[in-house]
N, C-alpha and C. Protein backbone atom coordinates (compact mmCIF):
# COMPACT_ATOMS: atom_id res chain seq x y z
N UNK A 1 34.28 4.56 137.10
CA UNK A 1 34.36 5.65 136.15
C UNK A 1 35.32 5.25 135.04
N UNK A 2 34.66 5.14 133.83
CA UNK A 2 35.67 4.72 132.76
C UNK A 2 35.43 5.24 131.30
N UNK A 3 36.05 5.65 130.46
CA UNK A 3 36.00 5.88 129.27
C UNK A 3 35.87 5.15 127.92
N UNK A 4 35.73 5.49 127.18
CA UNK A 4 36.22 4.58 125.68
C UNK A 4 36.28 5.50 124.69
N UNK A 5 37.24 5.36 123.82
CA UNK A 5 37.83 5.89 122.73
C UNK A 5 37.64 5.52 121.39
N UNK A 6 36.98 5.13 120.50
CA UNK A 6 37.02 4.61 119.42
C UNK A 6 37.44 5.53 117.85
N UNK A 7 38.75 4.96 117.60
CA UNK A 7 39.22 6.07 116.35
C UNK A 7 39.62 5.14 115.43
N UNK A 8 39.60 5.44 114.23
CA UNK A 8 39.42 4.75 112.60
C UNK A 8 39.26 5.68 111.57
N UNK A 9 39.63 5.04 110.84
CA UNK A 9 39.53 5.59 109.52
C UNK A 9 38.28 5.66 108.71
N UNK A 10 37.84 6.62 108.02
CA UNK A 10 36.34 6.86 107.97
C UNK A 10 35.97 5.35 106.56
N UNK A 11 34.89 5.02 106.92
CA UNK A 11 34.23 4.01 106.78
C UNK A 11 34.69 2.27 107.11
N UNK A 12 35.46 2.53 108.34
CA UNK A 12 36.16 2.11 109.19
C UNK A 12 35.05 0.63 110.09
N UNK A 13 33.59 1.35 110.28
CA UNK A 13 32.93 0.39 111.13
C UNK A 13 32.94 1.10 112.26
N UNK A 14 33.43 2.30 112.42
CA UNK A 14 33.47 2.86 113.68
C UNK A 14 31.87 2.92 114.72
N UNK A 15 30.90 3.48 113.69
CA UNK A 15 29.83 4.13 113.92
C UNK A 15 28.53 2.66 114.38
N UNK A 16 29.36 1.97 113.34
CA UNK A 16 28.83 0.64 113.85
C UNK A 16 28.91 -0.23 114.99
N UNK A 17 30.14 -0.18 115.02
CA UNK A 17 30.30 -0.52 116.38
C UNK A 17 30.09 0.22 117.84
N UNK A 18 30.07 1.49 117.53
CA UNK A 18 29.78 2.02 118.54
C UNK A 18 28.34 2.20 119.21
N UNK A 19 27.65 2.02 117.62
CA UNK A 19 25.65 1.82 118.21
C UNK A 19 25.74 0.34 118.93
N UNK A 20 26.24 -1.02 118.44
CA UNK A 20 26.11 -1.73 118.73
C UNK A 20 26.68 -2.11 120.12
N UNK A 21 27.47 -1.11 120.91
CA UNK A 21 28.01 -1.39 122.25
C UNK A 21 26.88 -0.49 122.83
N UNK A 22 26.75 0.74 122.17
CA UNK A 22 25.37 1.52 123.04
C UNK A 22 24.17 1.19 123.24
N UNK A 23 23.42 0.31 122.50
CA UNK A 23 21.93 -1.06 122.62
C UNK A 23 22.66 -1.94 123.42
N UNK A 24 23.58 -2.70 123.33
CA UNK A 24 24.27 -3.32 124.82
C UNK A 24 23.88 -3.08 126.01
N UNK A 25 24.34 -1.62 126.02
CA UNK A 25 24.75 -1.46 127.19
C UNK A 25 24.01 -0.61 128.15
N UNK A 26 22.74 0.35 127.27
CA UNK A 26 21.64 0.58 127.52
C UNK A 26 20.85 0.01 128.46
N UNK A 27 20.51 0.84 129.69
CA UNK A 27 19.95 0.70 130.61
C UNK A 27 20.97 0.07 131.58
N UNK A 28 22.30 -0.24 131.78
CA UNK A 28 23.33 -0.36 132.36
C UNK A 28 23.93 0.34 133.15
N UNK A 29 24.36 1.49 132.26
CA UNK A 29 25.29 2.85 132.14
C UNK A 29 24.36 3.91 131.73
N UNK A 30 25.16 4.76 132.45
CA UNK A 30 24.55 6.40 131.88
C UNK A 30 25.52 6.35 130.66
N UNK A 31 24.85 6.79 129.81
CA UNK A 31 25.30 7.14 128.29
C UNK A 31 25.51 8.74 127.98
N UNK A 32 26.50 9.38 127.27
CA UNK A 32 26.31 10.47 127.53
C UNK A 32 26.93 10.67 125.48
N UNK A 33 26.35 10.83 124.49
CA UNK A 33 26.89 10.53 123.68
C UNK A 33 26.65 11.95 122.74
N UNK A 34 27.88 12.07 122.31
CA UNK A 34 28.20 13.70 121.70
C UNK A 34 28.04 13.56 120.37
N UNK A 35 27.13 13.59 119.26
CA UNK A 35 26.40 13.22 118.19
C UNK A 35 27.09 14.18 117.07
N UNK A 36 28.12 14.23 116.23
CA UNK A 36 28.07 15.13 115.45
C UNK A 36 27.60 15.20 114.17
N UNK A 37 27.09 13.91 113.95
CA UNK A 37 26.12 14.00 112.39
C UNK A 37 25.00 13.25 112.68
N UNK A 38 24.63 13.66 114.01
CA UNK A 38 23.23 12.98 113.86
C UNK A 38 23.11 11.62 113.49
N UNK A 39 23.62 10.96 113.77
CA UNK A 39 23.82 9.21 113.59
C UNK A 39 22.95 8.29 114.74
N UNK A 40 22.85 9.20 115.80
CA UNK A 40 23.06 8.01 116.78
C UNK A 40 21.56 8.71 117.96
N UNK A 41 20.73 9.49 116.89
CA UNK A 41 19.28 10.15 117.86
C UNK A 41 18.50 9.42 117.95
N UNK A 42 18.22 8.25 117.61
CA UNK A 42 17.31 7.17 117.30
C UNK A 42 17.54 6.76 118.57
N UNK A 43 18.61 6.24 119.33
CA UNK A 43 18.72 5.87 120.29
C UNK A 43 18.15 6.38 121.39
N UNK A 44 17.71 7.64 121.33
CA UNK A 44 16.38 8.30 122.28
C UNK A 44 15.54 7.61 122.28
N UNK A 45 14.80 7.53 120.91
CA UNK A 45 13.08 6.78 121.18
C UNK A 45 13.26 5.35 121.51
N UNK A 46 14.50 5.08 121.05
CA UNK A 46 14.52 3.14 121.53
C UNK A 46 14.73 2.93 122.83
N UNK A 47 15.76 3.71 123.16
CA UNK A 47 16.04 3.48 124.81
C UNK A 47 15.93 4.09 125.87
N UNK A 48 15.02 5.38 125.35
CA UNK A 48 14.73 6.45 126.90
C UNK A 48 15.70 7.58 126.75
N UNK A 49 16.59 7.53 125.89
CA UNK A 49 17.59 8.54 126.37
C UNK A 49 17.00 9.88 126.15
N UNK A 50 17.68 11.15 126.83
CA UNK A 50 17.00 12.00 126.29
C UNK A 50 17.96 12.57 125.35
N UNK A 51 17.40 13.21 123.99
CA UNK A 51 17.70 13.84 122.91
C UNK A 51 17.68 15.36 122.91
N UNK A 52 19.01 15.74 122.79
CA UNK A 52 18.82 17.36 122.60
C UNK A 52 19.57 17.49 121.44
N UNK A 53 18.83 18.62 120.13
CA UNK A 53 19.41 19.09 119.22
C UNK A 53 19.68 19.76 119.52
N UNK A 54 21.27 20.67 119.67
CA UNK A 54 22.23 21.62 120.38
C UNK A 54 21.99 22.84 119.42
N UNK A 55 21.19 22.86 118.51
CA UNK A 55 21.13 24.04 117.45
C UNK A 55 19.93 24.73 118.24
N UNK A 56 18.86 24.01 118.58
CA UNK A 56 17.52 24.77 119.02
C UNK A 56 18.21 25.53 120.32
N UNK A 57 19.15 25.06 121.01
CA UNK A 57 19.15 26.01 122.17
C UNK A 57 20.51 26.89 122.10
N UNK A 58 20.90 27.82 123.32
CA UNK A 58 22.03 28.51 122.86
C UNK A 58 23.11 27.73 124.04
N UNK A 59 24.15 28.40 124.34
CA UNK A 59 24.83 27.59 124.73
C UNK A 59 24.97 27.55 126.41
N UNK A 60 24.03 28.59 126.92
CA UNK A 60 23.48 28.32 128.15
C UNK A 60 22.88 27.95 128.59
N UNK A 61 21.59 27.12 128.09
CA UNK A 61 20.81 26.39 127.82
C UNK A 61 21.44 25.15 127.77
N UNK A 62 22.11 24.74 126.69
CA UNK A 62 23.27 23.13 126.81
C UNK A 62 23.66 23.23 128.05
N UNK A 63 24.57 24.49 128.50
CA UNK A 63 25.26 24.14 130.06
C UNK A 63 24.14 23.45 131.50
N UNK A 64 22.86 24.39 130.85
CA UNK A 64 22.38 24.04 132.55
C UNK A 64 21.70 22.53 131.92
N UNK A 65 21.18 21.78 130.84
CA UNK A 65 21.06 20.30 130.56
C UNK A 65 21.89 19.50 131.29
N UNK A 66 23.60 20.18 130.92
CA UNK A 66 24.49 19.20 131.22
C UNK A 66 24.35 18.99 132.52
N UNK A 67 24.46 20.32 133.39
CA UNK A 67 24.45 19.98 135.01
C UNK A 67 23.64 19.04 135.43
N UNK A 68 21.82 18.91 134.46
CA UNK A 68 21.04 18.10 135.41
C UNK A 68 20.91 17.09 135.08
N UNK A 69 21.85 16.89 133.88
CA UNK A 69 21.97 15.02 133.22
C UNK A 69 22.89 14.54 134.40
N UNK A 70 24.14 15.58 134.53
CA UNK A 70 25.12 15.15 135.48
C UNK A 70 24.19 13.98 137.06
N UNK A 71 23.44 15.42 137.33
CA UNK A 71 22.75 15.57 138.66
C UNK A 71 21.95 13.96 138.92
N UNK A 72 21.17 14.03 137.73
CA UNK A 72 20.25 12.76 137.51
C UNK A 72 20.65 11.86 136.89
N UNK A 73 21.72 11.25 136.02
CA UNK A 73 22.58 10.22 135.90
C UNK A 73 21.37 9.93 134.99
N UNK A 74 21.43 10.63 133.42
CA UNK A 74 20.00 10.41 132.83
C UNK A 74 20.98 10.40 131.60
N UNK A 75 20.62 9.28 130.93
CA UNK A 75 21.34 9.30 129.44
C UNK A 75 20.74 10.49 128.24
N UNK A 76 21.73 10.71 127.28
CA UNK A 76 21.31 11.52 126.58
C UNK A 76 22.01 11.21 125.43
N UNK A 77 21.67 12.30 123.94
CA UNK A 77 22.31 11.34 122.90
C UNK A 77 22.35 13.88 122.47
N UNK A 78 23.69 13.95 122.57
CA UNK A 78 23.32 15.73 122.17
C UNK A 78 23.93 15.29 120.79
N UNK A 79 22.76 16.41 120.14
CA UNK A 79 23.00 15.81 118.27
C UNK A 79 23.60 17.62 117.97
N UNK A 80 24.96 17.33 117.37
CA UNK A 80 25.39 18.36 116.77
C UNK A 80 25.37 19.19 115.72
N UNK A 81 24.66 18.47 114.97
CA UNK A 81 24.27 18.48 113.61
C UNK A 81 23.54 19.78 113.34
N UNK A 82 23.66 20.54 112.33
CA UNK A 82 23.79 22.07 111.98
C UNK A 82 24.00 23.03 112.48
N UNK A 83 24.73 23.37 113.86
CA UNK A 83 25.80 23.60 114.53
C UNK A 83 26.47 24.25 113.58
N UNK A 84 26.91 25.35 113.93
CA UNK A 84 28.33 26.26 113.11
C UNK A 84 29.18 25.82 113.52
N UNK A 85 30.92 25.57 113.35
CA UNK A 85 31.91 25.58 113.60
C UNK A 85 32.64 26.28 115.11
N UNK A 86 32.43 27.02 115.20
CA UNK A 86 32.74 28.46 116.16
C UNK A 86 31.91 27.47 117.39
């Protein structure tokens, strides 16, 4: 069980590097990747993951996803993108 952190300064390479460790590492690891501008949904159709836009559903709906990504160790890419603040 391990983490990673990646923080920079914006146009930093961050985003870059971080697709390029996630095609890595794809099909390895469960991926669980918290999308807030929609950068990184592509990585659904390339690698299986599954894609949820967090706007189409409400937020009980996200909860019971999370449980069965948990359950099934199933990658996902949740895109935050037009999402309110709140």
């Amino acid at each position: 069980a391990t983490r990673l952190l990646v923080q920079g300064n914006s146009g930093s390479g961050k985003s870059h590097l971080l697709r390029r460790l996630l095609e890595r590492s794809a099909g390895q690891v469960q991926q669980i990747i918290i999308d807030p501008e929609g950068d990184f949904v592509t990585l659904g159709e390339r690698y299986g993951h599954v894609a949820i836009t967090a706007a189409d559903y409400s937020v009980t709906e996200v909860a019971r996803f999370a449980a069965r990504i948990r359950e099934h160790r199933t990658s996902v890419v949740l895109d935050l993108e037009g999402l309110e603040m709140e």
